[in-house]
C-alpha atoms as a PDB file:
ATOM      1  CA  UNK A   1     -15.848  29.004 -83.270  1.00  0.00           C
ATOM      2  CA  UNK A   2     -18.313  26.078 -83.204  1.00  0.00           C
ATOM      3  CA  UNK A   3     -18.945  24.091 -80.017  1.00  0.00           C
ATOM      4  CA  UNK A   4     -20.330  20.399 -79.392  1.00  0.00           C
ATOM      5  CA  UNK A   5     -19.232  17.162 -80.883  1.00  0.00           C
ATOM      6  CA  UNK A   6     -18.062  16.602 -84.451  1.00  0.00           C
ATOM      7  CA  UNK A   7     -20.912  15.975 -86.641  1.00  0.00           C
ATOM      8  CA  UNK A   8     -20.771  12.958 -89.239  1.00  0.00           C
ATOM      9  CA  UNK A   9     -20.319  15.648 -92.275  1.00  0.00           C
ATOM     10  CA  UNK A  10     -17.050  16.997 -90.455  1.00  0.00           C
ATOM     11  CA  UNK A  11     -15.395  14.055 -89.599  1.00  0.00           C
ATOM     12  CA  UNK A  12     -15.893  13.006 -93.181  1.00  0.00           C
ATOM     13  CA  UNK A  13     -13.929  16.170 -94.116  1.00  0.00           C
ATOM     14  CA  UNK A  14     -11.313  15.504 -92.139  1.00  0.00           C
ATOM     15  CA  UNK A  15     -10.925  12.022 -93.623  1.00  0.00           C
ATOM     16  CA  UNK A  16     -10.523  13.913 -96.611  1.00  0.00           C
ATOM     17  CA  UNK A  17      -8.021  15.772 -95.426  1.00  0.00           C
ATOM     18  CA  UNK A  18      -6.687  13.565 -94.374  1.00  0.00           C
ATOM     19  CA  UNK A  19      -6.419  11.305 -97.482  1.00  0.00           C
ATOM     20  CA  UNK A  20      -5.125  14.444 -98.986  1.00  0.00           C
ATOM     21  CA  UNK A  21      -1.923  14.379 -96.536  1.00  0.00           C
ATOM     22  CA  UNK A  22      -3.173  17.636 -94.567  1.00  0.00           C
ATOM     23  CA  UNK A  23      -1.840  18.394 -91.492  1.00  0.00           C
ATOM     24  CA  UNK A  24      -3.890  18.908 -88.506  1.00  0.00           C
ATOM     25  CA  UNK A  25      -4.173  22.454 -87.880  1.00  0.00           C
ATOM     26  CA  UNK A  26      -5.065  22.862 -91.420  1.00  0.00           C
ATOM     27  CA  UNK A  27      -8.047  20.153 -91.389  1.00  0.00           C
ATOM     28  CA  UNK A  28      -8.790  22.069 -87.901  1.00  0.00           C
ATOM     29  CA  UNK A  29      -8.786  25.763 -89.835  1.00  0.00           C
ATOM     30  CA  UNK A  30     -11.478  24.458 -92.943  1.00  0.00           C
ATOM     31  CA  UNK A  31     -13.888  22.954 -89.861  1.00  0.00           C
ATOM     32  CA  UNK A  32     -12.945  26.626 -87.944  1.00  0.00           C
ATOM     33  CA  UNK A  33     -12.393  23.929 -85.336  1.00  0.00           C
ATOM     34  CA  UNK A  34      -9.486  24.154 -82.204  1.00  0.00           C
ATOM     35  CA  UNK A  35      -6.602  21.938 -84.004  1.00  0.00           C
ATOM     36  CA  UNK A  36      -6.658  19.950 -80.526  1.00  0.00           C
ATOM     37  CA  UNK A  37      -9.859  18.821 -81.536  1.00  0.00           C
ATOM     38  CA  UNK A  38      -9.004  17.372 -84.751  1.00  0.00           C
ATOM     39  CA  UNK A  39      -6.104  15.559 -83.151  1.00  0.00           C
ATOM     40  CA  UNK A  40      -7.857  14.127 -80.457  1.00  0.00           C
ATOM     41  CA  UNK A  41     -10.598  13.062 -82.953  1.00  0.00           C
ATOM     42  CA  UNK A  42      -8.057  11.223 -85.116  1.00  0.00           C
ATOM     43  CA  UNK A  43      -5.742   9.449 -82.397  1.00  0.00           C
ATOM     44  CA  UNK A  44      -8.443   7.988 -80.738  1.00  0.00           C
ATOM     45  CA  UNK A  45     -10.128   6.166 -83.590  1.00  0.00           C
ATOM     46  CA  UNK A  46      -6.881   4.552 -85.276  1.00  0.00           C
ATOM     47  CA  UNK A  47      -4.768   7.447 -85.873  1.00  0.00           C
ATOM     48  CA  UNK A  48      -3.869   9.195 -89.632  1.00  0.00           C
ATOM     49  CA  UNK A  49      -3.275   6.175 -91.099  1.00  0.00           C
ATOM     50  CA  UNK A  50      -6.279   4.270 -90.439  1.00  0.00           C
ATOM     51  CA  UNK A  51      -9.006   6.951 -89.895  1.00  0.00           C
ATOM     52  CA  UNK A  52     -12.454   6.360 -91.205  1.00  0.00           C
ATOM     53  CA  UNK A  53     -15.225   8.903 -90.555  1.00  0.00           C
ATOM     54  CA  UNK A  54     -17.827   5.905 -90.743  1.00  0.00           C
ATOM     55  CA  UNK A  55     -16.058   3.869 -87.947  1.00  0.00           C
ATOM     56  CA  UNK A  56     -15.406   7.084 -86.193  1.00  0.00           C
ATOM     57  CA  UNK A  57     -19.119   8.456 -85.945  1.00  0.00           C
ATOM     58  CA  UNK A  58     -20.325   4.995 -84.771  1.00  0.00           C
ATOM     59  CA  UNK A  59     -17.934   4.736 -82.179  1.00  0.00           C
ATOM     60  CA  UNK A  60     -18.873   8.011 -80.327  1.00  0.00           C
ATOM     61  CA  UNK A  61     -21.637   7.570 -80.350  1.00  0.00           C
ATOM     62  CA  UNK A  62     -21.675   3.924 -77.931  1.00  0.00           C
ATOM     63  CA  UNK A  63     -19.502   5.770 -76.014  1.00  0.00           C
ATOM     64  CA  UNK A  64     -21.776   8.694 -75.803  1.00  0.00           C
ATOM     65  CA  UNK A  65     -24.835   6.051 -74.699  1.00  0.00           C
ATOM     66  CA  UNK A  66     -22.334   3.710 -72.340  1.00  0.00           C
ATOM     67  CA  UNK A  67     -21.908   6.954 -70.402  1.00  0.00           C
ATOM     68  CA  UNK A  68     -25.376   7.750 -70.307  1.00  0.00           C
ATOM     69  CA  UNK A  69     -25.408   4.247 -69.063  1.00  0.00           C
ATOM     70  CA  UNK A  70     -23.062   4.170 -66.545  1.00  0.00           C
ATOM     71  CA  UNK A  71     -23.246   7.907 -65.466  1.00  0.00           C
ATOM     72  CA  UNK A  72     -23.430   8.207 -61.196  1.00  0.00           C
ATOM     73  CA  UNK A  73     -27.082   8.527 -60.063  1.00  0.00           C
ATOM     74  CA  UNK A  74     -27.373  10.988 -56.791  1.00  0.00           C
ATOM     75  CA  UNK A  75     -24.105  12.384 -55.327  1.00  0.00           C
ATOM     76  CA  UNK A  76     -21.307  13.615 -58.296  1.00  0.00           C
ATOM     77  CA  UNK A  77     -18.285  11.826 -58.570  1.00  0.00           C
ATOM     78  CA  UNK A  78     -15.696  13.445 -56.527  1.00  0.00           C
ATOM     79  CA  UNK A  79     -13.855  16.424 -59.044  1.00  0.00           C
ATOM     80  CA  UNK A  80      -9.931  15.642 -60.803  1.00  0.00           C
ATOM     81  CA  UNK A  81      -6.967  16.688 -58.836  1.00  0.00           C
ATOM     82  CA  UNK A  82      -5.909  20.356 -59.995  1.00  0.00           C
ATOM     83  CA  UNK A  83      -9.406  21.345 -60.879  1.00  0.00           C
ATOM     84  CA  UNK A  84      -8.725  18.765 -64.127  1.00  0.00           C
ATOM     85  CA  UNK A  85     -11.203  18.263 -66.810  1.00  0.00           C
ATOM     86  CA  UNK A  86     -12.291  14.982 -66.176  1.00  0.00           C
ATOM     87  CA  UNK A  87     -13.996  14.662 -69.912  1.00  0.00           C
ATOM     88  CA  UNK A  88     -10.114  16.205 -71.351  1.00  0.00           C
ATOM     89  CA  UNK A  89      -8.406  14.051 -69.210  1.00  0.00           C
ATOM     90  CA  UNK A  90      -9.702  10.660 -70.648  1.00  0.00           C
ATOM     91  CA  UNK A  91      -9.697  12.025 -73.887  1.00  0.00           C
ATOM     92  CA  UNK A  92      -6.110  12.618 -74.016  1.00  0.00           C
ATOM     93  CA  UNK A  93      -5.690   9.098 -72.320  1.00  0.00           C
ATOM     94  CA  UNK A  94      -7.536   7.627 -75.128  1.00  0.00           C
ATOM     95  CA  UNK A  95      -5.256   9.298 -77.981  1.00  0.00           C
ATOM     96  CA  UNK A  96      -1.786   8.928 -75.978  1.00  0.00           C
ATOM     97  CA  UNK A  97      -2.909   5.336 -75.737  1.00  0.00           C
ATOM     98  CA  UNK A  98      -3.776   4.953 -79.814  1.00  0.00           C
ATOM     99  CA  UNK A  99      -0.143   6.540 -80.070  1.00  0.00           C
ATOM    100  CA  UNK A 100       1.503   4.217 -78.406  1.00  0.00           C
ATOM    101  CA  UNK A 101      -0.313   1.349 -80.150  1.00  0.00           C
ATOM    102  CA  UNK A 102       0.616   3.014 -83.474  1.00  0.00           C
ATOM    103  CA  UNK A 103       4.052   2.487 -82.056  1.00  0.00           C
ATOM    104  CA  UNK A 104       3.723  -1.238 -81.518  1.00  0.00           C
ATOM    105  CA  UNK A 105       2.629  -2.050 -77.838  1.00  0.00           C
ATOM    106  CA  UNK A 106       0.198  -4.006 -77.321  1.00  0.00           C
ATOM    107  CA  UNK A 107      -3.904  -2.074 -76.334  1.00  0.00           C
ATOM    108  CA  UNK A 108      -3.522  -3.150 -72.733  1.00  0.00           C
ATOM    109  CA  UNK A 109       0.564  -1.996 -72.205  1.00  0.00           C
ATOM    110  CA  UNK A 110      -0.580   1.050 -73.819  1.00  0.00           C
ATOM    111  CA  UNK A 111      -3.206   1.827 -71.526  1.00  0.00           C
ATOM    112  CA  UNK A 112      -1.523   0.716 -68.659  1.00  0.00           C
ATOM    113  CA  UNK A 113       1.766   2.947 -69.417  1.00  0.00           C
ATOM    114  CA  UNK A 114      -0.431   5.760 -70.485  1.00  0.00           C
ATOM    115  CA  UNK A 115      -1.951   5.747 -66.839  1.00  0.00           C
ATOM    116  CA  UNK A 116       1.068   5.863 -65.045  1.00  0.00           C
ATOM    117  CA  UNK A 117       2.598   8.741 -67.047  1.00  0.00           C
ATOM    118  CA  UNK A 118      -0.579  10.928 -66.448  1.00  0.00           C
ATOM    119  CA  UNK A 119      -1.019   9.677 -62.589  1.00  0.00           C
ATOM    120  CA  UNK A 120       1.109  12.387 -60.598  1.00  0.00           C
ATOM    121  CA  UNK A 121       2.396  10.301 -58.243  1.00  0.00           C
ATOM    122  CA  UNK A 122       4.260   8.034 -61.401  1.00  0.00           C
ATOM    123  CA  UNK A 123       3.387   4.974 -59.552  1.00  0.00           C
ATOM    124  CA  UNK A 124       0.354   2.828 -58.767  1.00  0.00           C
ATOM    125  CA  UNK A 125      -0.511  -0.764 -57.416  1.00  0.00           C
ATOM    126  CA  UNK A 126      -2.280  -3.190 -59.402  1.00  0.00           C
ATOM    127  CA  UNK A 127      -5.242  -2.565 -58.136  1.00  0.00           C
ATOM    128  CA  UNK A 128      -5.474   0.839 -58.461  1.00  0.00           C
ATOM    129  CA  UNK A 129      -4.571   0.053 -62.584  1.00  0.00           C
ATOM    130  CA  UNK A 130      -7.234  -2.371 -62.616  1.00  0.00           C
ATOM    131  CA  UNK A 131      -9.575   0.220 -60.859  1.00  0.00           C
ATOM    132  CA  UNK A 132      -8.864   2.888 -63.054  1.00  0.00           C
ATOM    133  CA  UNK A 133      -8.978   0.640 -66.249  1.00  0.00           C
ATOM    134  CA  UNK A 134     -11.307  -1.133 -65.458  1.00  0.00           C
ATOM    135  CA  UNK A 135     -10.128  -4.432 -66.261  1.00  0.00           C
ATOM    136  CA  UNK A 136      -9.031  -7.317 -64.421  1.00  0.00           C
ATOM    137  CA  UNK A 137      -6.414  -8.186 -62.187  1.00  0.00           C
ATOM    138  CA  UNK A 138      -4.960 -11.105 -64.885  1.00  0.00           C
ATOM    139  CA  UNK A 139      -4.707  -7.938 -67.278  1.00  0.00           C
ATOM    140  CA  UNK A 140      -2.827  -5.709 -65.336  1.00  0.00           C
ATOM    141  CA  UNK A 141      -0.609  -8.795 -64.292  1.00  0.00           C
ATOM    142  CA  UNK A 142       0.437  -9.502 -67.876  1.00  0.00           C
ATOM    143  CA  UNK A 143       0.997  -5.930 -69.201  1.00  0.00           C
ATOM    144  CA  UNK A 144       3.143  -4.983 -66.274  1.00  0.00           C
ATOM    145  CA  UNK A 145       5.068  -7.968 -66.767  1.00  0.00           C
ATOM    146  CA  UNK A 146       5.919  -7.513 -70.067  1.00  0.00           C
ATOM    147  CA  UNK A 147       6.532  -3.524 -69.216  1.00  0.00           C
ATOM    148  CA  UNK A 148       9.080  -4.189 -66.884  1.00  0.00           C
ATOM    149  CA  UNK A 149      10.801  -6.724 -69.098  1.00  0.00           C
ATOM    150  CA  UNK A 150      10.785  -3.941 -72.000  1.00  0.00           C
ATOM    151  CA  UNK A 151      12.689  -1.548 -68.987  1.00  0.00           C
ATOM    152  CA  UNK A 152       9.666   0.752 -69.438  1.00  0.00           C
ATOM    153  CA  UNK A 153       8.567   0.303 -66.218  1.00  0.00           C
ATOM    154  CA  UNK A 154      10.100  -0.967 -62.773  1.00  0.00           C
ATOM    155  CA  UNK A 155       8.508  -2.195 -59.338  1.00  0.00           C
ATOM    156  CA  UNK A 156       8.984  -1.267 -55.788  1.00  0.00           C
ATOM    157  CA  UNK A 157       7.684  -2.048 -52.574  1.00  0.00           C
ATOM    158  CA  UNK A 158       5.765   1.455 -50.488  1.00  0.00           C
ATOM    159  CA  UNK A 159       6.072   1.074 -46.553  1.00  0.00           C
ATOM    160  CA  UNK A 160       2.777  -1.229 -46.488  1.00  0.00           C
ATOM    161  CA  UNK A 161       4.925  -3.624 -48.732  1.00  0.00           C
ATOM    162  CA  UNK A 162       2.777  -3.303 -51.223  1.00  0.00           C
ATOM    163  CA  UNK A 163       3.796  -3.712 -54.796  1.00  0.00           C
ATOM    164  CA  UNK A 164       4.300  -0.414 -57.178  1.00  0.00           C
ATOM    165  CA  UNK A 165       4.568  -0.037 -60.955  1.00  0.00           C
ATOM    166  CA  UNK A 166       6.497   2.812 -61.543  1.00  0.00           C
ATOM    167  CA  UNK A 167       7.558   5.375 -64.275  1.00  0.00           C
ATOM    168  CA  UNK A 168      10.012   7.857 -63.215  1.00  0.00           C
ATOM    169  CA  UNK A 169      12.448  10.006 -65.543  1.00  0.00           C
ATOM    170  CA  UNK A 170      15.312   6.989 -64.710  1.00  0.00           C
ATOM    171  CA  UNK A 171      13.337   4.690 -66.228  1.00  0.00           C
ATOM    172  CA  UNK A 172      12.652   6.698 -69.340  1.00  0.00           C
ATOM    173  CA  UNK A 173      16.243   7.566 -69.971  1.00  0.00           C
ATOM    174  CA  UNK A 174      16.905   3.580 -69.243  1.00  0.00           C
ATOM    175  CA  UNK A 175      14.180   2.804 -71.926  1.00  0.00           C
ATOM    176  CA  UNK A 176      15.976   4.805 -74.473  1.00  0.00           C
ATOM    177  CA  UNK A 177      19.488   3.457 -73.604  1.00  0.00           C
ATOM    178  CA  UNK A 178      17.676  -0.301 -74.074  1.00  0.00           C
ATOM    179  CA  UNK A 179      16.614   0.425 -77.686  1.00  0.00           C
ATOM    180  CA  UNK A 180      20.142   1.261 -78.363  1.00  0.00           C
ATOM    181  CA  UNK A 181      21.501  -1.680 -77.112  1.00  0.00           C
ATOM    182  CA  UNK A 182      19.079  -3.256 -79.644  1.00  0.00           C
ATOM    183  CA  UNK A 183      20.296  -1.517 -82.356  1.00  0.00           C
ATOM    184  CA  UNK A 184      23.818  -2.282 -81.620  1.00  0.00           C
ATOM    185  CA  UNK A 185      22.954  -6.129 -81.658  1.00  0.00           C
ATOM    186  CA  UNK A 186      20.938  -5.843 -84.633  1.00  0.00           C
ATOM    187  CA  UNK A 187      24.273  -4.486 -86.708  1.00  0.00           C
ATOM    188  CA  UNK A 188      26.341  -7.206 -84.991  1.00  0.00           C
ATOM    189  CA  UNK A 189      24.046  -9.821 -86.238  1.00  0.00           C
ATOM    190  CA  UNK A 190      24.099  -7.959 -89.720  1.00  0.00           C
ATOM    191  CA  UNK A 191      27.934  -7.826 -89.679  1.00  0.00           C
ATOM    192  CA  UNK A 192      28.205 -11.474 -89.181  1.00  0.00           C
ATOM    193  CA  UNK A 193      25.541 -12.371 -91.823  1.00  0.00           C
ATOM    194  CA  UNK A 194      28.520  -9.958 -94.476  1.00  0.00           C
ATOM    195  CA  UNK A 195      31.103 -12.765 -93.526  1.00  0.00           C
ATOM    196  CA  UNK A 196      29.064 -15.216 -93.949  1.00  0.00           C
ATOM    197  CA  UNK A 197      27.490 -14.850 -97.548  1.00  0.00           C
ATOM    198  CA  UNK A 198      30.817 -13.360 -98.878  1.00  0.00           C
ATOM    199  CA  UNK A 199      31.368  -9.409 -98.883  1.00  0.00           C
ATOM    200  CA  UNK A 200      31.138  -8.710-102.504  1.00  0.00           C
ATOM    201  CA  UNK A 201      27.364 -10.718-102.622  1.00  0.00           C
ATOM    202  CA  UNK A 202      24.591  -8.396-103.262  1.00  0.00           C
ATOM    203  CA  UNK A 203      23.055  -9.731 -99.797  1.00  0.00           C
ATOM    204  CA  UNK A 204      26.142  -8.901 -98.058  1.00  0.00           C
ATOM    205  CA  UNK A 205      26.293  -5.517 -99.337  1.00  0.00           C
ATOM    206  CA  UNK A 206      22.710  -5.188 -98.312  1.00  0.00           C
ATOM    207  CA  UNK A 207      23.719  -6.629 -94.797  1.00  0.00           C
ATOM    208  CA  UNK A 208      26.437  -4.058 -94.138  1.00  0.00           C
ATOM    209  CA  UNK A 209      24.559  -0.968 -95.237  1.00  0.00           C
ATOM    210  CA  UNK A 210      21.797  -2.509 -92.387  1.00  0.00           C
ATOM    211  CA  UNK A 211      24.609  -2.524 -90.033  1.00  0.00           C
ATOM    212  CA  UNK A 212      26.297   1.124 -91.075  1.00  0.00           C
ATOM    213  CA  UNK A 213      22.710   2.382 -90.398  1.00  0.00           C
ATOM    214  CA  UNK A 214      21.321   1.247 -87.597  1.00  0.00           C
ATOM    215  CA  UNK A 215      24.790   1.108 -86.042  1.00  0.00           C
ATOM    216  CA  UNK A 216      24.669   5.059 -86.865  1.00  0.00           C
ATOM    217  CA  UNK A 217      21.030   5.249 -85.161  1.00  0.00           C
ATOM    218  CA  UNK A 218      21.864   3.246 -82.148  1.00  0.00           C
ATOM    219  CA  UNK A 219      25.091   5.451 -81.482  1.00  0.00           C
ATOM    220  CA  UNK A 220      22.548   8.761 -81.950  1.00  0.00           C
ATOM    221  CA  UNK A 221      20.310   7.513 -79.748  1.00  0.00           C
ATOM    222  CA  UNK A 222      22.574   7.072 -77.136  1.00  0.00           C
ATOM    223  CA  UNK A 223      24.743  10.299 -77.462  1.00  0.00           C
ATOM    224  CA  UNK A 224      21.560  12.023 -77.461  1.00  0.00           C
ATOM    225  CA  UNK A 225      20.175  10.779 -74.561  1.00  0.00           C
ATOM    226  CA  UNK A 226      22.876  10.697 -72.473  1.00  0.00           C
ATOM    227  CA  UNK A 227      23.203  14.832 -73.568  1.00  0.00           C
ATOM    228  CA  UNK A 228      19.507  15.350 -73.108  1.00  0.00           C
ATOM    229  CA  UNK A 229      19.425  12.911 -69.819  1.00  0.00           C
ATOM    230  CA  UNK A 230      19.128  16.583 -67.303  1.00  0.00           C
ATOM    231  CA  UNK A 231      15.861  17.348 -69.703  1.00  0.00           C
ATOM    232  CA  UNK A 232      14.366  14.600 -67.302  1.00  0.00           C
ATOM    233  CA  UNK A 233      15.135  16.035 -64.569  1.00  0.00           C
ATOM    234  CA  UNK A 234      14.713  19.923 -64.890  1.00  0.00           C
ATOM    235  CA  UNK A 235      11.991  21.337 -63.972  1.00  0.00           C
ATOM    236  CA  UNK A 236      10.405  23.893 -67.105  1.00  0.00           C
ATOM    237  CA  UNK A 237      10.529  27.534 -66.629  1.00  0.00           C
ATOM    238  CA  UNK A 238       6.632  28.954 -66.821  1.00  0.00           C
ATOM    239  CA  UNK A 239       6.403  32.634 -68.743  1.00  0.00           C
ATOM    240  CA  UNK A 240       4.371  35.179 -67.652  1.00  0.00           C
ATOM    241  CA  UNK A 241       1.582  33.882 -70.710  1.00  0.00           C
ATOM    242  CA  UNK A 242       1.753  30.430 -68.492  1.00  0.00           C
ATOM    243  CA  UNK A 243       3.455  28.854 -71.235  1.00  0.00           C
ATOM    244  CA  UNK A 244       6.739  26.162 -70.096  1.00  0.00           C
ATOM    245  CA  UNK A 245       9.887  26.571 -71.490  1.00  0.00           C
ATOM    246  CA  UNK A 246      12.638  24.266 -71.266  1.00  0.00           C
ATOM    247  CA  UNK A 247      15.901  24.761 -69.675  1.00  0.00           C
ATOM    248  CA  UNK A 248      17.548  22.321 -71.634  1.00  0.00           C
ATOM    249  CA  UNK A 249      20.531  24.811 -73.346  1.00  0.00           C
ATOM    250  CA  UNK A 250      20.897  25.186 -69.522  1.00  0.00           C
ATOM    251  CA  UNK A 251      21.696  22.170 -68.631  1.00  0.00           C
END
């Protein structure tokens, strides 16, 4: 199996394979490439949908010379918790926070949720976010704000009295239980529209069979989450080939 970075001809094969609706592990088996690599490579430059091998190319390669840039002259910078890859770990920060774009939050919620989920602790003060980030203060400020308001994050206070932004499995189940709630409005408002317009209109109809569905969704998400809500809070098995397995048909 080839090491190194992509070269320009491979990342223009996997736009198109892309383009010809491929799925990853397949693109990955033509470039006799790990399929991790081929995700990672596609979430962090605008995802499936928006992929260009041009674009792509280009943009490792000013992150290749900002490193060079920026790398630490004389003593190394102190190793990852867990003997981590430092190189992986931003990586996969950089494609779970292209997800979660793709998903509609903003760049700078993204990044800012996607630090706290990887951070083992689950929680960490603004200035720790803006430290890691690298951004300022003002930023972290208006993403956390906005977090919290979504439920996808709350605050608390450590015994310095410090400020925390926390994600913890609560908050996650909470999250999930909020976009229900939205759901539920959403056929309320739908229902009303029916009564409205008259209930043999062709908007009406349309109205209603809004309402039936995401009615139908909202109720889902809810009974599923509130089945699934001990996933959260079980730790997985490990197998003796240091694989996790979940306990949830335990629970």
């Amino acid at each position: 199996m080839p090491g190194g970075r992509l070269t320009q001809q491979e990342r223009q094969q996997i736009s198109l394979g892309l383009a010809d609706g491929l799925a990853y592990a397949e693109i990955a088996r033509r470039l006799d490439r790990p399929t991790s690599t081929i995700t990672r490579e596609v979430m962090r430059n605008g995802g499936p949908a928006t992929y260009r091998a041009d674009l792509a190319h280009r943009a490792t390669e000013r992150r290749t010379h900002r490193r060079r840039q920026t790398a630490p002259r004389g003593p190394e910078a102190p190793p990852q918790a867990h003997g981590r890859d430092a190189e992986a770990v931003r990586e996969y920060e950089e494609a779970f926070t292209t997800l979660l774009m793709q998903q509609g939050l903003p760049k700078m919620m993204s990044r800012v949720l996607t630090c706290l989920y990887t951070n083992d602790a689950g929680s960490l003060t603004a200035s720790e976010l803006a430290r890691h980030l690298q951004v300022s203060p003002a930023s972290i400020s208006k993403a956390v704000t906005l977090l919290e308001s979504q439920g996808l994050i709350r605050r608390e206070r450590d015994e310095g009295r410090r400020e925390r932004y926390v994600v913890d499995s609560d908050v996650f189940y909470q999250g999930m239980i909020a976009s229900a709630r939205v759901h539920a409005q959403l056929a309320e408002t739908a229902r009303r529209g029916v009564g409205l317009l008259g209930p043999d209109t062709p908007a009406a109809v349309r109205l209603e069979n809004i309402a039936r569905f995401v009615e139908f969704v909202g109720e889902s998400i809810t009974r599923a989450a509130e089945q699934a809500r001990d996933v959260l809070y079980t730790k997985p098995e490990t197998s003796p080939n240091g694989t996790t397995t979940p306990r949830w048909g335990d629970a």
